[in-house]
PDB file of N, CA and C in Angstrom:
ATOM      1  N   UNK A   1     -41.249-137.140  23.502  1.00  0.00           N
ATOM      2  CA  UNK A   1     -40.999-135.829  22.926  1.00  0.00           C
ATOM      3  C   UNK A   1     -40.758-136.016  21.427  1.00  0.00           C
ATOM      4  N   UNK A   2     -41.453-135.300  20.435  1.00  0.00           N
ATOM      5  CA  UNK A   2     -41.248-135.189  19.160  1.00  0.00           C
ATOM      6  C   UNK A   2     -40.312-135.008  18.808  1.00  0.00           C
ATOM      7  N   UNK A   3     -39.777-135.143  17.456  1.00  0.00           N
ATOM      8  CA  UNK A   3     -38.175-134.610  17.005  1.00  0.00           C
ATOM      9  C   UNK A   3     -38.260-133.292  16.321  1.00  0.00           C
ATOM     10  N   UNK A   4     -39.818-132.884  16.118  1.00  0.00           N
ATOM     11  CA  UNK A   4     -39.594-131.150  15.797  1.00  0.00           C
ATOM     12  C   UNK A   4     -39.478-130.263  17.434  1.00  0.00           C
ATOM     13  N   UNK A   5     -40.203-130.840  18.589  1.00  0.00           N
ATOM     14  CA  UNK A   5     -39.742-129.802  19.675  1.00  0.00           C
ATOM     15  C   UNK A   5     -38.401-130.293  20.681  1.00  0.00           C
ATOM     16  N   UNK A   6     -37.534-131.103  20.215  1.00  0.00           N
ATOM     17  CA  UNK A   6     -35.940-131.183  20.524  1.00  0.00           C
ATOM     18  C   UNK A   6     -35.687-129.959  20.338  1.00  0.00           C
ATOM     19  N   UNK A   7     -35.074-129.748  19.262  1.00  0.00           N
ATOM     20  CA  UNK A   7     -34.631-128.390  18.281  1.00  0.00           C
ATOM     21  C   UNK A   7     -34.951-126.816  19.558  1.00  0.00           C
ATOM     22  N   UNK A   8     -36.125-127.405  19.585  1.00  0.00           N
ATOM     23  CA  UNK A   8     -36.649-126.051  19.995  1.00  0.00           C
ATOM     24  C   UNK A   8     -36.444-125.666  21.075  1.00  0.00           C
ATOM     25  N   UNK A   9     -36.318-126.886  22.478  1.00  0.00           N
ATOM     26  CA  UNK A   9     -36.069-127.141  23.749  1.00  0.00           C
ATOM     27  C   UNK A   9     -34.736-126.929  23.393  1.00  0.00           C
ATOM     28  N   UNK A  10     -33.849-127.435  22.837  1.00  0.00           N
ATOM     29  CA  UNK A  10     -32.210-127.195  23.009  1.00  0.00           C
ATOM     30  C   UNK A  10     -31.937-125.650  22.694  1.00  0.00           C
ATOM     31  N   UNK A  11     -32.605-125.049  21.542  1.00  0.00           N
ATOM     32  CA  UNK A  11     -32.191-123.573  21.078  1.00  0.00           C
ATOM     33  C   UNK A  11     -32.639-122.896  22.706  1.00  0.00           C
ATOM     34  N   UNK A  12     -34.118-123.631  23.268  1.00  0.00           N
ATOM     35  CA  UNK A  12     -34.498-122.423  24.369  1.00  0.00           C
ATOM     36  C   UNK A  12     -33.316-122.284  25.643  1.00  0.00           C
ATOM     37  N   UNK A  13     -33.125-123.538  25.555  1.00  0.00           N
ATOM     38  CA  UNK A  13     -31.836-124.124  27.311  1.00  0.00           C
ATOM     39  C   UNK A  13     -30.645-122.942  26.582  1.00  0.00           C
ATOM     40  N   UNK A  14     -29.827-123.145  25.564  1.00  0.00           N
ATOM     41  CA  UNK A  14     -28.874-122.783  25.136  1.00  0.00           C
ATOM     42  C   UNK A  14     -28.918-121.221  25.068  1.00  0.00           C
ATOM     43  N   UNK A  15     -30.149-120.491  24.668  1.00  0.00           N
ATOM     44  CA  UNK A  15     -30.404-119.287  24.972  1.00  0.00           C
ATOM     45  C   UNK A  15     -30.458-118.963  26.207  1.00  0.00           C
ATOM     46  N   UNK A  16     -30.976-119.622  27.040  1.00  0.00           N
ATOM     47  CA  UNK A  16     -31.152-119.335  28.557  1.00  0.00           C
ATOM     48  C   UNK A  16     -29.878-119.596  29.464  1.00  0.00           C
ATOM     49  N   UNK A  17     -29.099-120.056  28.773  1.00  0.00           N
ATOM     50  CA  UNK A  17     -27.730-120.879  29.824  1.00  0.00           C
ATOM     51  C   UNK A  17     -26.750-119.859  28.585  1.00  0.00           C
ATOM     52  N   UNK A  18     -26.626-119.246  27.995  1.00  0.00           N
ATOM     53  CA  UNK A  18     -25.094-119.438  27.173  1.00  0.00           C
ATOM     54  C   UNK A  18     -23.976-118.666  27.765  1.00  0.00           C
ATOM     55  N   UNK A  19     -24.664-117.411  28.449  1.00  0.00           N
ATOM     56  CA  UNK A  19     -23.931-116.825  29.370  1.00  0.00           C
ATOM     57  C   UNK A  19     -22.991-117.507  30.249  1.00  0.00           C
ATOM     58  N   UNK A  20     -23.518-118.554  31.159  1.00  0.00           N
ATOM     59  CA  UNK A  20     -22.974-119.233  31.835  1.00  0.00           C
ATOM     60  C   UNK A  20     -21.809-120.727  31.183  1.00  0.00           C
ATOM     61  N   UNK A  21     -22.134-120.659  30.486  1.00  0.00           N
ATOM     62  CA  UNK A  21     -21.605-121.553  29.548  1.00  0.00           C
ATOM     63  C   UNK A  21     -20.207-120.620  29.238  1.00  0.00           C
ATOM     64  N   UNK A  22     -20.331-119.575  28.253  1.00  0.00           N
ATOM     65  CA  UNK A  22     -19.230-118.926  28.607  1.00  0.00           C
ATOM     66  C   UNK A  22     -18.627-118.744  29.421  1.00  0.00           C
ATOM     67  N   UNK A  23     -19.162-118.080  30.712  1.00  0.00           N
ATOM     68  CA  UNK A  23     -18.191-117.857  31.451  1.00  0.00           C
ATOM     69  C   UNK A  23     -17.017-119.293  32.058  1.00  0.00           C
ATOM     70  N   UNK A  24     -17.862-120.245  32.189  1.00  0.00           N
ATOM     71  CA  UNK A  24     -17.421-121.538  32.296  1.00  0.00           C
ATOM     72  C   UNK A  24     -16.393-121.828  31.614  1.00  0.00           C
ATOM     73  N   UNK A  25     -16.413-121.815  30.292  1.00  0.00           N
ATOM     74  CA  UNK A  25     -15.542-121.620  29.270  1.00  0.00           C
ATOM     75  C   UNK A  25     -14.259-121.219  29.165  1.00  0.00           C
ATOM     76  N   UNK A  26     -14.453-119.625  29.313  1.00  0.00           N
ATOM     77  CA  UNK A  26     -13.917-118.841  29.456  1.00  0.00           C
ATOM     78  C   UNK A  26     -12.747-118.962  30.426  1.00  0.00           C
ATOM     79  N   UNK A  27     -13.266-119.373  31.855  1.00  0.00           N
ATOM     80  CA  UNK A  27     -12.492-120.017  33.065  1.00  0.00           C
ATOM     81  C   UNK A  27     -10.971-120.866  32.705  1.00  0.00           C
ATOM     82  N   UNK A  28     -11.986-121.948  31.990  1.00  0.00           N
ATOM     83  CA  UNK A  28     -11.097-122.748  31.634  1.00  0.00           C
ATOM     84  C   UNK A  28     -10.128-122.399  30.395  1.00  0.00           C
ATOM     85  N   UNK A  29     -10.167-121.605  29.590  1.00  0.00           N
ATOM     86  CA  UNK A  29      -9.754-121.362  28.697  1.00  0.00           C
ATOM     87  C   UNK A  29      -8.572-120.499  29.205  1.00  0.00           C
ATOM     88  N   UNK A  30      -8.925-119.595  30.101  1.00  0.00           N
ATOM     89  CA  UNK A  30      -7.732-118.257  30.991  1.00  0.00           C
ATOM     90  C   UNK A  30      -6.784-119.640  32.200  1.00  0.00           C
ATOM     91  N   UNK A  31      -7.336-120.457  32.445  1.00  0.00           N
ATOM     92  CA  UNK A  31      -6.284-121.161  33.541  1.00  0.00           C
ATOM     93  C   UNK A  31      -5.710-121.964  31.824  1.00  0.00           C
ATOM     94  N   UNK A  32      -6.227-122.598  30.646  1.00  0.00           N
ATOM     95  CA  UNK A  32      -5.457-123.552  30.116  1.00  0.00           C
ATOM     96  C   UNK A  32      -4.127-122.419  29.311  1.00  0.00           C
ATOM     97  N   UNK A  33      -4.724-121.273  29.328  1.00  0.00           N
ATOM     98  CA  UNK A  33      -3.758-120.106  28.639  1.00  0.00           C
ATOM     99  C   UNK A  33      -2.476-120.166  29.543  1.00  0.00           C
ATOM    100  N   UNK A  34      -2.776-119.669  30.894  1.00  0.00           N
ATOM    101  CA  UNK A  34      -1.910-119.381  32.081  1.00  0.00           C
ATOM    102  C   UNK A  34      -0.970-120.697  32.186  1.00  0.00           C
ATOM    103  N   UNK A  35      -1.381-121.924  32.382  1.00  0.00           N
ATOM    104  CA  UNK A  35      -0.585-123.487  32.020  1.00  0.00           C
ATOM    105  C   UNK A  35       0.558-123.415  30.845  1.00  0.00           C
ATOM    106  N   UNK A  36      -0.104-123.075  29.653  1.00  0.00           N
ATOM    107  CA  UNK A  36       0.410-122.816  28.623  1.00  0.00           C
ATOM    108  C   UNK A  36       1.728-121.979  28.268  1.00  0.00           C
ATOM    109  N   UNK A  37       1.074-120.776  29.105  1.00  0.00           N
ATOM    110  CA  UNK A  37       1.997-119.754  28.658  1.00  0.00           C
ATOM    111  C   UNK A  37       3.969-119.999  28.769  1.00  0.00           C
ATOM    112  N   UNK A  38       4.231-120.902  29.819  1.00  0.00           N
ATOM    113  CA  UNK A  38       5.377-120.778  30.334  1.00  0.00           C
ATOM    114  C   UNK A  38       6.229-121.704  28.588  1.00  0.00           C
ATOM    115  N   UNK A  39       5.361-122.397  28.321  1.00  0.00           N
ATOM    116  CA  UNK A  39       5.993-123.709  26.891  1.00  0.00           C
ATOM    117  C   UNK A  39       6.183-121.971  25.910  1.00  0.00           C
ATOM    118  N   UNK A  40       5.447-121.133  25.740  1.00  0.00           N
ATOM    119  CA  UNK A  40       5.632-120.578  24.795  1.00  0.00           C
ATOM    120  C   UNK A  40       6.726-119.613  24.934  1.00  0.00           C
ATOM    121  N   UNK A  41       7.104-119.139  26.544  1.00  0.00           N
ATOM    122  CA  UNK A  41       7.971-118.381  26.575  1.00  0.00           C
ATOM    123  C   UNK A  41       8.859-119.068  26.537  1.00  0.00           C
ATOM    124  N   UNK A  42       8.997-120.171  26.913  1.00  0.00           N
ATOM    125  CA  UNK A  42      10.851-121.193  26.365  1.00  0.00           C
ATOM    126  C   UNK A  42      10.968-121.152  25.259  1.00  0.00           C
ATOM    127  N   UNK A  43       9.846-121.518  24.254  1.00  0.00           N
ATOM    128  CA  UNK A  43      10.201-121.292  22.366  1.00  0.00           C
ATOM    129  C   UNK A  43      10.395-120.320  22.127  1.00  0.00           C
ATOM    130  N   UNK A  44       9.861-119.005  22.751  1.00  0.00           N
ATOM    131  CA  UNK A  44      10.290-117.997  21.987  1.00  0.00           C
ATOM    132  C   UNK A  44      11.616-117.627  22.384  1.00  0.00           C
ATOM    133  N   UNK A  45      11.824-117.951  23.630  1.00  0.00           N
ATOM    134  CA  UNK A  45      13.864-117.298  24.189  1.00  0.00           C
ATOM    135  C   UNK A  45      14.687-118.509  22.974  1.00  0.00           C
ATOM    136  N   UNK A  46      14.206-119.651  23.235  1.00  0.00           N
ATOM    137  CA  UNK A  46      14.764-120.552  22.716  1.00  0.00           C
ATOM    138  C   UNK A  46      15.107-119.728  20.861  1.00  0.00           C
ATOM    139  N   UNK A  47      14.008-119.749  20.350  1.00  0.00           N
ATOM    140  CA  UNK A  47      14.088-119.339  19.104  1.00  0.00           C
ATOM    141  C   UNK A  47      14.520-117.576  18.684  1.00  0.00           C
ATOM    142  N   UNK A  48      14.774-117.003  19.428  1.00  0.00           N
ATOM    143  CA  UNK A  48      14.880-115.812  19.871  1.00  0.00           C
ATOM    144  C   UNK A  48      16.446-115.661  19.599  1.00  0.00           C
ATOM    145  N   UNK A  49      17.088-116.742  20.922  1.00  0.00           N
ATOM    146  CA  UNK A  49      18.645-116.302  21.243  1.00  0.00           C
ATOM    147  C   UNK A  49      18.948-117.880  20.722  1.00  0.00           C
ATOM    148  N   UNK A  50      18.799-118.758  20.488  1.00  0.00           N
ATOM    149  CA  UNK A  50      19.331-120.080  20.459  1.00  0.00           C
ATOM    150  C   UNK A  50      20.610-119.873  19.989  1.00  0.00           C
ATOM    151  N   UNK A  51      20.795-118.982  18.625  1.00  0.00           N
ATOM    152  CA  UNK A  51      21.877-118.649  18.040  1.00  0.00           C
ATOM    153  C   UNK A  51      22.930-118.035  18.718  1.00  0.00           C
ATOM    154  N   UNK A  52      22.689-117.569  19.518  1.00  0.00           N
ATOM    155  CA  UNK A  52      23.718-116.863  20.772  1.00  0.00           C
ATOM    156  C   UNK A  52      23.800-117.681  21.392  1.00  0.00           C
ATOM    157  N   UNK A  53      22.812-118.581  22.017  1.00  0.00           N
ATOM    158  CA  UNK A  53      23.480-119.707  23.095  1.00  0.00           C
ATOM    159  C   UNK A  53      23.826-120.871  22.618  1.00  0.00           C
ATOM    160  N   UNK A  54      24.196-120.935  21.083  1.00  0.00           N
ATOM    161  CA  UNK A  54      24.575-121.866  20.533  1.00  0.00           C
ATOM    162  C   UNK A  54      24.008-123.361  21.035  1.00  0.00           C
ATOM    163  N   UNK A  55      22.396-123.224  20.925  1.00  0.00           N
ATOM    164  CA  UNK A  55      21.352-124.153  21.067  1.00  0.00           C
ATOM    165  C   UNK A  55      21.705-125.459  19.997  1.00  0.00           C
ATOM    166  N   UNK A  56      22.075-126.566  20.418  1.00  0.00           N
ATOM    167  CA  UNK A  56      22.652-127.374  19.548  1.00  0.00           C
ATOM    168  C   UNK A  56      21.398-128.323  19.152  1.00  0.00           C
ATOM    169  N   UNK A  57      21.683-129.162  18.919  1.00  0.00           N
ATOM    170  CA  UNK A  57      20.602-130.256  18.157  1.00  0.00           C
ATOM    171  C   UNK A  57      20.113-131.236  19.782  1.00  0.00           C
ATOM    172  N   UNK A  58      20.918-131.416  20.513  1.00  0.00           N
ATOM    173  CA  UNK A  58      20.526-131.876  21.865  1.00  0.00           C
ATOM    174  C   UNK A  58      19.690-131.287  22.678  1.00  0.00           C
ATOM    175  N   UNK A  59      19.842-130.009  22.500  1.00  0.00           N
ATOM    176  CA  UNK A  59      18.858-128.301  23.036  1.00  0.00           C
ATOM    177  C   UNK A  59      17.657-129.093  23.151  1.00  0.00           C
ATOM    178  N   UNK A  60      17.532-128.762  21.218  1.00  0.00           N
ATOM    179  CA  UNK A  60      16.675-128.627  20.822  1.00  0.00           C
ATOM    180  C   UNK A  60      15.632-130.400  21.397  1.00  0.00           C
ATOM    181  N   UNK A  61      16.273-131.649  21.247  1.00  0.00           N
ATOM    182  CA  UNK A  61      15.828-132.566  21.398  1.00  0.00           C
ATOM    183  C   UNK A  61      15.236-132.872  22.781  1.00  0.00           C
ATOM    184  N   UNK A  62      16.002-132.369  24.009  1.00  0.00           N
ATOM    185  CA  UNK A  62      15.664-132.346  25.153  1.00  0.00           C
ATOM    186  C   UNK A  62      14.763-131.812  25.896  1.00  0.00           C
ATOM    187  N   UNK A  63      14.466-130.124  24.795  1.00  0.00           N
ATOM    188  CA  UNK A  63      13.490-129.585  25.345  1.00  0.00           C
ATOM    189  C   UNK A  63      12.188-129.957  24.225  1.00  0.00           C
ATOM    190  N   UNK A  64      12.255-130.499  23.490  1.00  0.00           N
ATOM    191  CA  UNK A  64      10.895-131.381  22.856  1.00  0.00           C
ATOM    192  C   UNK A  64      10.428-132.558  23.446  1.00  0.00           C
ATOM    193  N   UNK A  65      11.190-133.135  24.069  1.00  0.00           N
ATOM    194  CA  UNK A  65      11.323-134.524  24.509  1.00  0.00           C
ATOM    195  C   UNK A  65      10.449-133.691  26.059  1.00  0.00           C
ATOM    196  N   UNK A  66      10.376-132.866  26.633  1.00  0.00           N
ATOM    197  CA  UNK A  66       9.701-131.832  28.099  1.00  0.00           C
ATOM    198  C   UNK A  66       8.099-131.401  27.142  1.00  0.00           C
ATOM    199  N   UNK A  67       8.693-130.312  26.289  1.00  0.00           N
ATOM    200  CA  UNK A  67       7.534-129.780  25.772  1.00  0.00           C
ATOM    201  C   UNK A  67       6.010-130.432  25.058  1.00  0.00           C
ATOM    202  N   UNK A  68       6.616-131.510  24.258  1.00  0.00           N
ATOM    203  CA  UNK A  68       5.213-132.543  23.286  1.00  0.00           C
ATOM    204  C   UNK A  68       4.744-132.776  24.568  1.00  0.00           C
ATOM    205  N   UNK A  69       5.152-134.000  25.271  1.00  0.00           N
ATOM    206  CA  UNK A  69       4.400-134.884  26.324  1.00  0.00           C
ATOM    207  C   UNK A  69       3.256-133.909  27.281  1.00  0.00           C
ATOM    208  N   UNK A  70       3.839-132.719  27.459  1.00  0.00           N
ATOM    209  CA  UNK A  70       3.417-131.734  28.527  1.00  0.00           C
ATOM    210  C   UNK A  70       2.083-131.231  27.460  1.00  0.00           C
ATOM    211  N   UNK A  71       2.367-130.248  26.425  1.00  0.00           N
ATOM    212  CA  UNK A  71       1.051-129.804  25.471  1.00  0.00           C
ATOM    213  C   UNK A  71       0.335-131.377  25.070  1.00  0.00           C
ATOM    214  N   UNK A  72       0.828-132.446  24.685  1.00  0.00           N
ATOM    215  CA  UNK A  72      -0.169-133.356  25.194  1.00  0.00           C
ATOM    216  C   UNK A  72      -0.982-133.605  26.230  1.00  0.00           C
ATOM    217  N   UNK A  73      -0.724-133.636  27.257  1.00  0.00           N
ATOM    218  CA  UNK A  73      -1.346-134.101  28.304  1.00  0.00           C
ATOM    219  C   UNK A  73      -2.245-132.717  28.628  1.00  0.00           C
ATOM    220  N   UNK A  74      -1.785-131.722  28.611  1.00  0.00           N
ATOM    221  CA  UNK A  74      -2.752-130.316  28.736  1.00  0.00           C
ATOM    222  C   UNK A  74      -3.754-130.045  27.817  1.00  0.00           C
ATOM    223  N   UNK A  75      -3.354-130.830  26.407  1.00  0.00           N
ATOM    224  CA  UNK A  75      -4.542-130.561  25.627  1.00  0.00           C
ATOM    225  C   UNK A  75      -5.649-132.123  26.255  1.00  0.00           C
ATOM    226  N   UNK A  76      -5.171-133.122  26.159  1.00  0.00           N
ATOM    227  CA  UNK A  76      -5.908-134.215  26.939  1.00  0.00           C
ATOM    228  C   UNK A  76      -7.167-133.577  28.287  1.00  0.00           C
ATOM    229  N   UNK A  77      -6.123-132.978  29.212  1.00  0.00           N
ATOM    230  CA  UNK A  77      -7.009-132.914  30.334  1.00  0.00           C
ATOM    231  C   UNK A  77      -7.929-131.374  30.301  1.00  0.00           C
ATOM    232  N   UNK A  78      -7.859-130.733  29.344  1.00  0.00           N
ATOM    233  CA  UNK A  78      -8.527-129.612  29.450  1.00  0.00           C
ATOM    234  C   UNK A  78      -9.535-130.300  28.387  1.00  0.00           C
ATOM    235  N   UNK A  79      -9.501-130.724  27.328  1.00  0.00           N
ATOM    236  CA  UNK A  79     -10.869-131.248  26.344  1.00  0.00           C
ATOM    237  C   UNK A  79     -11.978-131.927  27.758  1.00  0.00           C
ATOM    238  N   UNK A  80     -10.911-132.699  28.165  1.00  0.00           N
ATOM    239  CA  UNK A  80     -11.899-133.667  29.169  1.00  0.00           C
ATOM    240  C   UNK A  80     -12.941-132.608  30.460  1.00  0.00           C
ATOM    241  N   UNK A  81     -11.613-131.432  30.716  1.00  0.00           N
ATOM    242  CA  UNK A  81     -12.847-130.698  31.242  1.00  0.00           C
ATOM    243  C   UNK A  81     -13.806-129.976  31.110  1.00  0.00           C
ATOM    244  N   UNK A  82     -13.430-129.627  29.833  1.00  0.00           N
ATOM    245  CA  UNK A  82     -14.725-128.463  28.825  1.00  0.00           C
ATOM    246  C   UNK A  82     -15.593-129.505  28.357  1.00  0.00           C
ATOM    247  N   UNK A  83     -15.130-131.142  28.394  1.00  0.00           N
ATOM    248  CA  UNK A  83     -16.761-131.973  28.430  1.00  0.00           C
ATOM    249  C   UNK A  83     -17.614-132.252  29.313  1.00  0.00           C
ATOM    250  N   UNK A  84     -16.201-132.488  30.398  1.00  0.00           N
ATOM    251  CA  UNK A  84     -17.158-132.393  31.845  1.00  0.00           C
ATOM    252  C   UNK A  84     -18.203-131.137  31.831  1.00  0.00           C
ATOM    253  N   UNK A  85     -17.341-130.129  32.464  1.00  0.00           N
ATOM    254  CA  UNK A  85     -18.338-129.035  32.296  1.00  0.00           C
ATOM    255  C   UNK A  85     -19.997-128.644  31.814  1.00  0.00           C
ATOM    256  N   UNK A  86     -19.311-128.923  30.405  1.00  0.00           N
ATOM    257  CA  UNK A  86     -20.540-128.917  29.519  1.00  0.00           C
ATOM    258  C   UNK A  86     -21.698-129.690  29.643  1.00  0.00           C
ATOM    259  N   UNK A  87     -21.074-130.815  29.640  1.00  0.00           N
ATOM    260  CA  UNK A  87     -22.557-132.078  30.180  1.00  0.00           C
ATOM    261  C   UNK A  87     -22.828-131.620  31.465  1.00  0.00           C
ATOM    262  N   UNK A  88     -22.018-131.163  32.730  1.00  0.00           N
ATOM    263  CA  UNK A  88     -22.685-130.918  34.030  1.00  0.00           C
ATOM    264  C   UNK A  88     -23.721-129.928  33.760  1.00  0.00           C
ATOM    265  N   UNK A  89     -23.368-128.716  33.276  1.00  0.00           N
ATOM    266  CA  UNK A  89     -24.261-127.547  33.097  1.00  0.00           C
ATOM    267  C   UNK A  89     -25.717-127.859  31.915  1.00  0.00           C
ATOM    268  N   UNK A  90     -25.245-128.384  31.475  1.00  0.00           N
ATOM    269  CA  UNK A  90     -26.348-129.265  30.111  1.00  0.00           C
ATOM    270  C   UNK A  90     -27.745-129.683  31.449  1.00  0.00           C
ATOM    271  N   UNK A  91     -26.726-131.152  32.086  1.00  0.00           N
ATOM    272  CA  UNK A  91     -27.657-131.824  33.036  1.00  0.00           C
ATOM    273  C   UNK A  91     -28.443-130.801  33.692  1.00  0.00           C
ATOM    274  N   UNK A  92     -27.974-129.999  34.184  1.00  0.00           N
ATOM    275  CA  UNK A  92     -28.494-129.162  35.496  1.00  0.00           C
ATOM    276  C   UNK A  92     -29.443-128.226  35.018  1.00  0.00           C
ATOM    277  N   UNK A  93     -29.220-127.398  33.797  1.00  0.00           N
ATOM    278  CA  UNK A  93     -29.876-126.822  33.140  1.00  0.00           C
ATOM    279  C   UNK A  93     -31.480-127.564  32.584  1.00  0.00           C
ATOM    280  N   UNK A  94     -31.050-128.626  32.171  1.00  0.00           N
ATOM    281  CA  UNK A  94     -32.436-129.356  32.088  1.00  0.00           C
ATOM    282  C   UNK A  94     -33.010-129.682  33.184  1.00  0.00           C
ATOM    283  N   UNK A  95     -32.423-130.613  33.864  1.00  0.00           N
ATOM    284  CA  UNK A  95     -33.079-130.869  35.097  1.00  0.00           C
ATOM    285  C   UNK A  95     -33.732-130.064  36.564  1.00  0.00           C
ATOM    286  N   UNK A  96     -32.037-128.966  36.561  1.00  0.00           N
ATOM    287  CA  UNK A  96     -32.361-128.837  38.079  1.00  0.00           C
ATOM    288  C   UNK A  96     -31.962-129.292  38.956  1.00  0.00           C
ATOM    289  N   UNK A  97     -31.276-130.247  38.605  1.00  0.00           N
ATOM    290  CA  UNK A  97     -30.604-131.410  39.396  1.00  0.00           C
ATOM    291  C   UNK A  97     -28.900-131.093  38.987  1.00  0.00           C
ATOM    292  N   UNK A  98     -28.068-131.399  40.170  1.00  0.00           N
ATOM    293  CA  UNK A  98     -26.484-131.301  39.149  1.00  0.00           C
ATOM    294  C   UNK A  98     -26.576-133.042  39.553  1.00  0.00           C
ATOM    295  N   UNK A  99     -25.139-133.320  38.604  1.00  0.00           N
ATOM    296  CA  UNK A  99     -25.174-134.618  38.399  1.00  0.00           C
ATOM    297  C   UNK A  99     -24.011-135.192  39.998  1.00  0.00           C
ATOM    298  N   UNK A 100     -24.217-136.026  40.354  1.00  0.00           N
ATOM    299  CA  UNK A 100     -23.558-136.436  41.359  1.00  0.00           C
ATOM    300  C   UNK A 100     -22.319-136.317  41.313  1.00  0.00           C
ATOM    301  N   UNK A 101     -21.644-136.362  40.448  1.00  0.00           N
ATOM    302  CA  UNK A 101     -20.371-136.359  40.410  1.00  0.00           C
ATOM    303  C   UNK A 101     -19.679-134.765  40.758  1.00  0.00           C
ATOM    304  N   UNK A 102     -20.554-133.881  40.401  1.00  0.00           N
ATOM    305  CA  UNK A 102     -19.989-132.462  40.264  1.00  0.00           C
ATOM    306  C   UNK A 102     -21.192-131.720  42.104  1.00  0.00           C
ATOM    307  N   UNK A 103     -20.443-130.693  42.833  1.00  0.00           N
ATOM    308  CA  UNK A 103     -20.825-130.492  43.706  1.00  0.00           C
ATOM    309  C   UNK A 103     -22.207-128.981  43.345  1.00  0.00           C
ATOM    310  N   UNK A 104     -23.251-129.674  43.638  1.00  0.00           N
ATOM    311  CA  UNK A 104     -24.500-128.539  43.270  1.00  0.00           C
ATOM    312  C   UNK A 104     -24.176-127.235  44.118  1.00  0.00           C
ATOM    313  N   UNK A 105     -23.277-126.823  44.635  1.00  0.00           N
ATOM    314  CA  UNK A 105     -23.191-125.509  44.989  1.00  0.00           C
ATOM    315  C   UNK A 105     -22.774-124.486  43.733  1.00  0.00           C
ATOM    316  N   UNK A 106     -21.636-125.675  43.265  1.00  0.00           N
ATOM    317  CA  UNK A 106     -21.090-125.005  42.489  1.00  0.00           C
ATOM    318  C   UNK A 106     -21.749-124.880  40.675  1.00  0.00           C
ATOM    319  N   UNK A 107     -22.715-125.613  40.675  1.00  0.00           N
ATOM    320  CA  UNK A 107     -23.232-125.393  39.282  1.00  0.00           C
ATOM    321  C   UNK A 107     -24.654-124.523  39.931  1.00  0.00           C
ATOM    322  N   UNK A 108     -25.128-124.531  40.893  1.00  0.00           N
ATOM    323  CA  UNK A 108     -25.533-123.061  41.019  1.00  0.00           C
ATOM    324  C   UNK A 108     -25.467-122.214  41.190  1.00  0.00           C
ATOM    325  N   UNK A 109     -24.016-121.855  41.574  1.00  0.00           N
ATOM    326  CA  UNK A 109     -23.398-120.518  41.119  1.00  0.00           C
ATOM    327  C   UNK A 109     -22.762-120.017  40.103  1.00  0.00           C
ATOM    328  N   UNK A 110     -23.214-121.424  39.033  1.00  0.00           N
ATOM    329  CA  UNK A 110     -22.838-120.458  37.728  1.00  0.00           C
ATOM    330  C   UNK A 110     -24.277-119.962  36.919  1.00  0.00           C
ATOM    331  N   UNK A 111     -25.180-120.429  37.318  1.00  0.00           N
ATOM    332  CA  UNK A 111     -26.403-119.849  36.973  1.00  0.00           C
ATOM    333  C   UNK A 111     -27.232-118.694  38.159  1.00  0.00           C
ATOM    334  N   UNK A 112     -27.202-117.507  37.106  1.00  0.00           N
ATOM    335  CA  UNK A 112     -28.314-116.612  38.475  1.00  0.00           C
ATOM    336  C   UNK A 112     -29.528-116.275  37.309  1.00  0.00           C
ATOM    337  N   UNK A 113     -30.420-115.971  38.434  1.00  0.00           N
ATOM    338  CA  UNK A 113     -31.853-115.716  38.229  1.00  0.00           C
ATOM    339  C   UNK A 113     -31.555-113.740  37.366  1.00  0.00           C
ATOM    340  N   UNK A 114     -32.618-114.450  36.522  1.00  0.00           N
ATOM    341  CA  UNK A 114     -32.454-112.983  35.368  1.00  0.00           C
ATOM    342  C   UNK A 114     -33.869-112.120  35.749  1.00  0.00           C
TER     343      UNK A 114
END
């Protein structure tokens, strides 16, 4: 394959798949929100009332010492799945084939016939 019709094959897949790609996306993006959400409602009570609950410097250390490790590891395992993802639907999209690792029911039900 030439390196002027790459370009052209990737713009056509990417036009033809982006829908699904989003929604894929999207998925993951509403469960990594929903994960998320609970770290943001402790900072905000925390930062909210701390002054009323006389949130001391230990508060504060104990619940960082919970919070980093946790938005670490959530930002870790969600990158890893929006790559998974992406390469599965990539593969399948070209091929037709899903890749062994991921179950072909389910990457053909993120693509329907237009």
């Amino acid at each position: 394959m030439s390196s002027a019709t790459t370009p052209k094959r990737s713009s056509a897949i990417l036009r033809r798949t982006w829908g699904e790609s989003v929604g894929g996306e999207g998925g993951l993006g509403i469960i990594s929100f929903l994960l998320l959400l609970p770290v943001v409602l402790v900072i905000g009570i925390v930062a909210a009332f701390g002054r009323g609950l006389n949130a001391d410097v230990a508060t504060v250390v104990v619940l960082a010492a919970i919070i980093v490790p946790y938005v670490l590891a959530h930002t870790v395992v969600f990158a890893a799945l929006g790559t998974i993802f992406r390469t599965g639907t990539y593969i399948y999209a070209t091929t037709g084939k899903a890749p062994a690792s991921m179950d072909p029911a389910l990457l053909q039900g993120a693509f329907r016939k237009k």
